[in-house]
Protein backbone atom coordinates (compact mmCIF):
# COMPACT_ATOMS: atom_id res chain seq x y z
CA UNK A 1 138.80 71.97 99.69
CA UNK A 2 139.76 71.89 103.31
CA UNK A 3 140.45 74.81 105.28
CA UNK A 4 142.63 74.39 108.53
CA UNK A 5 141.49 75.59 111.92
CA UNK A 6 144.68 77.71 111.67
CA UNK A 7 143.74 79.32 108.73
CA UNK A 8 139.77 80.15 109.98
CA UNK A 9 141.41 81.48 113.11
CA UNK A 10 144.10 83.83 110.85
CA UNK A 11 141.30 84.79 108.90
CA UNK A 12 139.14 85.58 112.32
CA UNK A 13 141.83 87.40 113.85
CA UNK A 14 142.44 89.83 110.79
CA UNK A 15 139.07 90.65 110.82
CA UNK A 16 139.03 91.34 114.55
CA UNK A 17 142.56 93.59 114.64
CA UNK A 18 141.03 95.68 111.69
CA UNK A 19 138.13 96.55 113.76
CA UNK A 20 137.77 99.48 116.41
CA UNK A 21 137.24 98.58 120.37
CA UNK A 22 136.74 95.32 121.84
CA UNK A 23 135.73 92.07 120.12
CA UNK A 24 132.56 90.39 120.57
CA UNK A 25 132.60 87.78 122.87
CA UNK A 26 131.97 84.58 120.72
CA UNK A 27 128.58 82.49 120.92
CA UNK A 28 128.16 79.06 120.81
CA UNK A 29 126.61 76.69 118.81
CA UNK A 30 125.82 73.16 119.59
CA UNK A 31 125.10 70.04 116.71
CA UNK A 32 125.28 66.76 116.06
CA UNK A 33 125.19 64.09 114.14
CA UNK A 34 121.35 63.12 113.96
CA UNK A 35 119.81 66.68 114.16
CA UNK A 36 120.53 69.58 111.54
CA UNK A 37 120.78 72.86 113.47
CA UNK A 38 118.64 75.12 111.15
CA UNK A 39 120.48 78.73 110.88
CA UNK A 40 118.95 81.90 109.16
CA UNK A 41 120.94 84.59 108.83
CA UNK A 42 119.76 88.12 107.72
CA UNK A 43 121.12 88.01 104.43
CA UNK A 44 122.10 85.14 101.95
CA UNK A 45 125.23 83.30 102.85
CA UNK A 46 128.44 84.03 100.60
CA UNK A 47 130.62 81.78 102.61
CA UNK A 48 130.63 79.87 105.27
CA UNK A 49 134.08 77.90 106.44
CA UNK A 50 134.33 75.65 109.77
CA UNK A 51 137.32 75.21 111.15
CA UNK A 52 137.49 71.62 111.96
CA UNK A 53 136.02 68.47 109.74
CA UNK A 54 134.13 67.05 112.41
CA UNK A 55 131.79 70.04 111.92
CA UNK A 56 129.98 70.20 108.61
CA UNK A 57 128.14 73.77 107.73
CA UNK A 58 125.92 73.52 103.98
CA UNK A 59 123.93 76.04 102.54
CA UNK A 60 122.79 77.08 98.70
CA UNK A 61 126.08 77.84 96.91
CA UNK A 62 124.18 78.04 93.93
CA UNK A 63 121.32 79.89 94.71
CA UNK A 64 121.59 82.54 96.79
CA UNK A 65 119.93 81.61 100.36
CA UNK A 66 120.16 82.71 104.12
CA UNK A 67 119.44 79.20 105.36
CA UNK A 68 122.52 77.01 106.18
CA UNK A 69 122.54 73.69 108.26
CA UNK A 70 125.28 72.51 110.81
CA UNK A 71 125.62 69.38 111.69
CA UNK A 72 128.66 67.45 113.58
CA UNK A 73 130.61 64.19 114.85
CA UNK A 74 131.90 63.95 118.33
CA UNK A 75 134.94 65.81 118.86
CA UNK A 76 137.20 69.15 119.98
CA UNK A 77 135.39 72.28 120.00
CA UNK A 78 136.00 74.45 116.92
CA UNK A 79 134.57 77.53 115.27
CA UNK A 80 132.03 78.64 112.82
CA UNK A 81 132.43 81.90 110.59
CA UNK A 82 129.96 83.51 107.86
CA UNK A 83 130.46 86.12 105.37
CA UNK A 84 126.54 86.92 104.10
CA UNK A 85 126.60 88.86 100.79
CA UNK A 86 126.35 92.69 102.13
CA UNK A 87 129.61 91.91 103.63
CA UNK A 88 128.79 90.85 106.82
CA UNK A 89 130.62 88.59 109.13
CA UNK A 90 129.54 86.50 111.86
CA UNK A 91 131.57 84.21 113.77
CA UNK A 92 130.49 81.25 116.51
CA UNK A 93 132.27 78.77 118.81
CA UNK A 94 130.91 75.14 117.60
CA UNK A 95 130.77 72.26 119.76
CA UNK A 96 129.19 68.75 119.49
CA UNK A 97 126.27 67.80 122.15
CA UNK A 98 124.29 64.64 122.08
CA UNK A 99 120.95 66.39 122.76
CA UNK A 100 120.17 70.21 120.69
CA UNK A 101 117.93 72.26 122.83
CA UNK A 102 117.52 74.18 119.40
CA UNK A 103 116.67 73.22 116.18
CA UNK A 104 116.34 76.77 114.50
CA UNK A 105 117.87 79.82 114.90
CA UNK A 106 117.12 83.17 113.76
CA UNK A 107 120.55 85.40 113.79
CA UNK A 108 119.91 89.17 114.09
CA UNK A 109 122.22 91.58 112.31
CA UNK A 110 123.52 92.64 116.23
CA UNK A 111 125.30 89.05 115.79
CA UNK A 112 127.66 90.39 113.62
CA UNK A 113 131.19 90.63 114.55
CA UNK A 114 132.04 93.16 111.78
CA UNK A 115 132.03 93.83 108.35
CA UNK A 116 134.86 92.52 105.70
CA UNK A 117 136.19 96.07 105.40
CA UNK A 118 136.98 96.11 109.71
CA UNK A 119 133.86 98.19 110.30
CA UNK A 120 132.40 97.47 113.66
CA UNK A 121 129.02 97.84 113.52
CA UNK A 122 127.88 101.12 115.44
CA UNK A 123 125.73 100.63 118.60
CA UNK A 124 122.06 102.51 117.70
CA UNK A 125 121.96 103.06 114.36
CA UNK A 126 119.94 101.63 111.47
CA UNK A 127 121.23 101.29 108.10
CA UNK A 128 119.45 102.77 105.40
CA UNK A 129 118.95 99.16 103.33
CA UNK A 130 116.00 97.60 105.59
CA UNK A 131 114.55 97.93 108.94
CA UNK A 132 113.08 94.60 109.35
CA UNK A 133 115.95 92.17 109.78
CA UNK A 134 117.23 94.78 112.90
CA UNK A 135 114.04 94.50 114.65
CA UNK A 136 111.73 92.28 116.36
CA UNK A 137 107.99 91.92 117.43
CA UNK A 138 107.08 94.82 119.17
CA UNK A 139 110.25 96.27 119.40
CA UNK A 140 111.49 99.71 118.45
CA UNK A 141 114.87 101.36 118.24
CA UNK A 142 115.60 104.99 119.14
CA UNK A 143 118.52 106.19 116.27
CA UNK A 144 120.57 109.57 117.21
CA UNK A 145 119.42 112.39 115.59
CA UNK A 146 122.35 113.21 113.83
CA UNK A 147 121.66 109.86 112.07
CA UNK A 148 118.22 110.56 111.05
CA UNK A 149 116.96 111.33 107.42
CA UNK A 150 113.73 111.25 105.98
CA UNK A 151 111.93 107.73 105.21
CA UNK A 152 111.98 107.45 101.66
CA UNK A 153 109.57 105.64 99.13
CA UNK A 154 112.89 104.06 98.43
CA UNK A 155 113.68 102.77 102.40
CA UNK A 156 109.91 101.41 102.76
CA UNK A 157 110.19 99.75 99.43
CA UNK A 158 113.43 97.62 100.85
CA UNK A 159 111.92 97.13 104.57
CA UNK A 160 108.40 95.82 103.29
CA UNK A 161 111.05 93.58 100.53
CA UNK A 162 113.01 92.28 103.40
CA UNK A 163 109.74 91.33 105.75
CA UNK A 164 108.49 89.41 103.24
CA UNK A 165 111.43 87.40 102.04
CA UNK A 166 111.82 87.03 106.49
CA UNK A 167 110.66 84.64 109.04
CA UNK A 168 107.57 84.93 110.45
CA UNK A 169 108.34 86.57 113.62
CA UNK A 170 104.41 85.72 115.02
CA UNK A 171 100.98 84.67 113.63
CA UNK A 172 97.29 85.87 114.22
CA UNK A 173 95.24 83.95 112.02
CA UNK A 174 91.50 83.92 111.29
CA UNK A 175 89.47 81.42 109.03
CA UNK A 176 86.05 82.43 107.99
CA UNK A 177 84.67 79.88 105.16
CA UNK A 178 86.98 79.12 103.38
CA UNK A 179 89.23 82.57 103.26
CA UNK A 180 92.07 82.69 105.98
CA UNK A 181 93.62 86.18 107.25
CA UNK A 182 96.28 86.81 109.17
CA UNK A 183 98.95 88.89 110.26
CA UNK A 184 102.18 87.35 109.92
CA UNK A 185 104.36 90.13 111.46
CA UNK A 186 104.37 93.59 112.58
CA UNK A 187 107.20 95.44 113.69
CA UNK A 188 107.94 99.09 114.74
CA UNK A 189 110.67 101.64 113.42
CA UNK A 190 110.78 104.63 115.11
CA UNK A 191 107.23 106.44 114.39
CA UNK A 192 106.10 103.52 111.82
CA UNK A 193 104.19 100.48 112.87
CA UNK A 194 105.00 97.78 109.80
CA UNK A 195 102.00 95.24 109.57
CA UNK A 196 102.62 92.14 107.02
CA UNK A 197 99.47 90.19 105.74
CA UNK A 198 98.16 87.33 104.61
CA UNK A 199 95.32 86.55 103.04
CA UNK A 200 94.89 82.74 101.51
CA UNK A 201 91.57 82.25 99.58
CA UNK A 202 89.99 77.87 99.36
CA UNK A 203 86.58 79.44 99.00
CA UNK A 204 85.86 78.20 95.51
CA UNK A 205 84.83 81.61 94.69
CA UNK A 206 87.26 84.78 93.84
CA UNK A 207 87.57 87.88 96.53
CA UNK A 208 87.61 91.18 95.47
CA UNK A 209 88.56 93.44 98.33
CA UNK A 210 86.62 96.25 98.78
CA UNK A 211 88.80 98.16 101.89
CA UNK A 212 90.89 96.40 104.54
CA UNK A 213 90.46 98.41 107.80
CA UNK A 214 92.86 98.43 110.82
CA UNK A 215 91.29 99.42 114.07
CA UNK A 216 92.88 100.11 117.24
CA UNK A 217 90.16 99.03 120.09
CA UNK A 218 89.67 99.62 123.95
CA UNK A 219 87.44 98.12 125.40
CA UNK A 220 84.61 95.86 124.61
CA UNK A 221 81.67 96.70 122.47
CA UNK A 222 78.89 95.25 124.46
CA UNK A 223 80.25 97.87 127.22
CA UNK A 224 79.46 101.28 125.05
CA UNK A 225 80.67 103.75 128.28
CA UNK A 226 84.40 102.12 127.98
CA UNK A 227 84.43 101.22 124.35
CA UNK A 228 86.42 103.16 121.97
CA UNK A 229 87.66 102.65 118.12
CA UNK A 230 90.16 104.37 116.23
CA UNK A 231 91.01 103.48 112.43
CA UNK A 232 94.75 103.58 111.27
CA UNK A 233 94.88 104.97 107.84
CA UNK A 234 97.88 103.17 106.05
CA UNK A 235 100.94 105.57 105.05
CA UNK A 236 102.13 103.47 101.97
CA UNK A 237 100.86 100.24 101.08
CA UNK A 238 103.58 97.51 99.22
CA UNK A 239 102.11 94.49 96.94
CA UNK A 240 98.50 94.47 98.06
CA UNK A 241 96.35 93.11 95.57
CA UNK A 242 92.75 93.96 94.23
CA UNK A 243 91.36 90.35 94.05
CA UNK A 244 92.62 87.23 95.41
CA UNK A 245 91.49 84.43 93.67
CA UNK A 246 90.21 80.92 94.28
CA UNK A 247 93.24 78.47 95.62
CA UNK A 248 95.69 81.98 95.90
CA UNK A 249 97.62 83.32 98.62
CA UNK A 250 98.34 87.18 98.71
CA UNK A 251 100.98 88.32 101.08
CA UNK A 252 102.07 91.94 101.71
CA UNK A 253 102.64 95.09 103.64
CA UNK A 254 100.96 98.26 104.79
CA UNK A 255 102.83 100.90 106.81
CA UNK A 256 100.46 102.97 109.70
CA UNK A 257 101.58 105.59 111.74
CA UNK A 258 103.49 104.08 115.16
CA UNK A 259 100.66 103.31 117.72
CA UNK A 260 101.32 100.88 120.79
CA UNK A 261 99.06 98.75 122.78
CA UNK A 262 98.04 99.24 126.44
CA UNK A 263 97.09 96.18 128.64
CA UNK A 264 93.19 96.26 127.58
CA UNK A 265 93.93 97.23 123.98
CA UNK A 266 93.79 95.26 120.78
CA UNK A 267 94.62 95.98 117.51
CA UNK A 268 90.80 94.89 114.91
CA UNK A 269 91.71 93.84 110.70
CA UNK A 270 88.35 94.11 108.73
CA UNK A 271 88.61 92.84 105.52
CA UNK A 272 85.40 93.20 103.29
CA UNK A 273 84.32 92.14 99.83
CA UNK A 274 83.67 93.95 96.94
CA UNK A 275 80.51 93.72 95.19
CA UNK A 276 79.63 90.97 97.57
CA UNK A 277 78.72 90.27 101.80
CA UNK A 278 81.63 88.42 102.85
CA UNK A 279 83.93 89.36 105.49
CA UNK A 280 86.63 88.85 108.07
CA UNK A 281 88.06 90.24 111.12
CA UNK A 282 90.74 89.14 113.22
CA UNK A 283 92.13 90.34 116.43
CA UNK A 284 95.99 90.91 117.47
CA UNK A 285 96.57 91.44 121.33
CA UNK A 286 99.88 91.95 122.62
C-alpha cells in the first residue's frame, strides 16, 4: 500500500500539536542504493512508513524485531517515521547520498519525538520498564527525587531482560584454553553498576563454576605498598548458570553496588572451576 508524503507529514504533525513544548528538531538519515543503513531501535518496530518511494524502510512484520534496514534511489529528500510497540514514535529527515559514513545505528529512547498518546517524553526521568536501553557505557543518570521508588526484583528482572536481548555496547574478552570470558556490557543506574557476561566453553570438557569474583583493583600487584583489592559482592544475579558445557555459550547478568573507576583503576573477573584447577581472569579498564 502506498502512503503519500502528505499523509506521513499529517500523521507527523498530529503527533507533534498533541504534544507539550517545542518539537524536536528532526535528524537525518542518509542511504542508498548499494548499502543497507542498519537501524536498531530500542524496542521492536510496529510500523514504520516513509514518505516518499524512492526511500524503502523493511523490518520483521512478522516477527517482532527492533532491526529495520533503509535503503534508497536518488531523489528529493523525504522523511522517515517509527512507531516501536510500547508506543513510541520516532521520526527522521531521509535523504539519498552516494557514500554512508554509517552503516549501523543504535537509536536511544532520547530519539523519540513522543509517544502515540502526545506524551513528550520528560527530560530526567527513567521509566520503570528497563534501564538499559536509556543508558550507555559508563554512563549514569541522576532521576528527581520525587520520581524515585524502590528497585524492585521486578525492575532488575526487565533491565537484565532488556541488556541481554541489546547490542553489545563494548567487549573485554579473555581466552584461556579453550573457555572464553568476557564482559559484554556494563552500565550504571543510579547506585547500581549492571555487568553482562559471557562465558563460551570449546574446551572439550564441561565447566562447573565454583564462584565468579569481581574485583575492583589499584594498583599493581608486584608493587604491594600501592596495591589494593576490593571484591564486589553481587546484589541479584539474573540467568547465571551452574555448569556450562562443552560447545555452550552462557550469557547473563549480575547487579553490584555502583562503584566507578579512577585513572589507575581496573575492574579484575575471576572465574574458577568447581571440583577442578581451571581458571580465568580478565581485566576491564575504562
Amino acid at each position: 500500500m502506498k502512503i503519500s508524503v502528505k499523509l506521513v507529514l499529517f500523521f507527523f504533525v498530529s503527533i507533534s500539536s498533541l504534544s507539550a513544548g517545542q518539537p524536536k528538531v528532526l535528524d537525518t538519515l542518509y542511504a542508498n542504493e548499494q548499502m543497507n543503513l542498519a537501524l536498531f531501535f530500542p524496542s521492536e518496530i510496529r510500523q514504520g512508513i516513509v514518505g516518499s518511494e524512492d526511500f524503502a524502510f523493511t523490518y520483521n512484520r512478522e516477527k517482532g524485531q527492533s532491526l529495520g534496514l533503509l535503503k534508497a534511489v536518488k531523489g528529493e529528500a523525504s522523511n522517515l517515521l517509527v512507531i516501536t510497540v510500547d508506543g513510541k514514535v520516532y521520526s527522521y529527515i531521509v535523504r539519498y547520498a552516494e557514500k554512508l559514513s554509517e552503516l549501523n545505528r543504535f537509536i536511544s529512547l532520547a530519539e523519540s519525538i513522543g509517544n502515540e498518546n502526545g506524551r513528550m517524553p520528560s527530560a530526567g526521568i527513567v521509566e520503570k520498564d528497563s534501564v538499559y536501553d536509556k543508558l550507555d557505557e559508563n554512563d549514569s543518570l541522576e532521576i528527581p527525587t520525587a520520581e524515585k521508588e524502590s528497585v524492585s526484583k521486578d525492575f532488575l528482572t526487565k533491565s537484565c531482560n532488556s541488556m541481554l536481548a541489546g547490542p553489545e555496547r563494548m567487549r573485554k574478552t579473555k581466552r584461556k584454553k579453550g573457555m572464553t570470558l568476557a564482559v559484554a556490557n556494563r552500565v550504571y543506574y543510579e547506585d547500581l553498576l549492571f555487568v553482562q557476561y559471557e562465558i563460551t566453553n570449546k574446551s572439550g570438557i564441561d565447566f562447573d563454576i565454583d564462584s565468579m569474583e569481581f574485583s575492583k583493583v589499584q594498583g599493581s600487584n608486584r608493587k604491594k605498598s600501592s596495591y589494593q583489592q576490593s571484591t564486589m559482592e553481587p546484589i541479584y544475579t539474573h540467568g547465571m548458570p551452574e555448569k556450562v558445557r562443552h560447545g555452550d555459550t552462557a550469557r547473563f547478568v549480575r547487579v553490584y553496588e555502583k562503584n566507578t573507576l579512577g585513572d589507575s583503576e581496573k575492574f579484575v573477573v575471576l572465574l574458577r572451576e568447581d571440583k577442578g584447577s581451571r581458571e580465568i581472569g580478565l581485566t576491564v579498564r575504562q
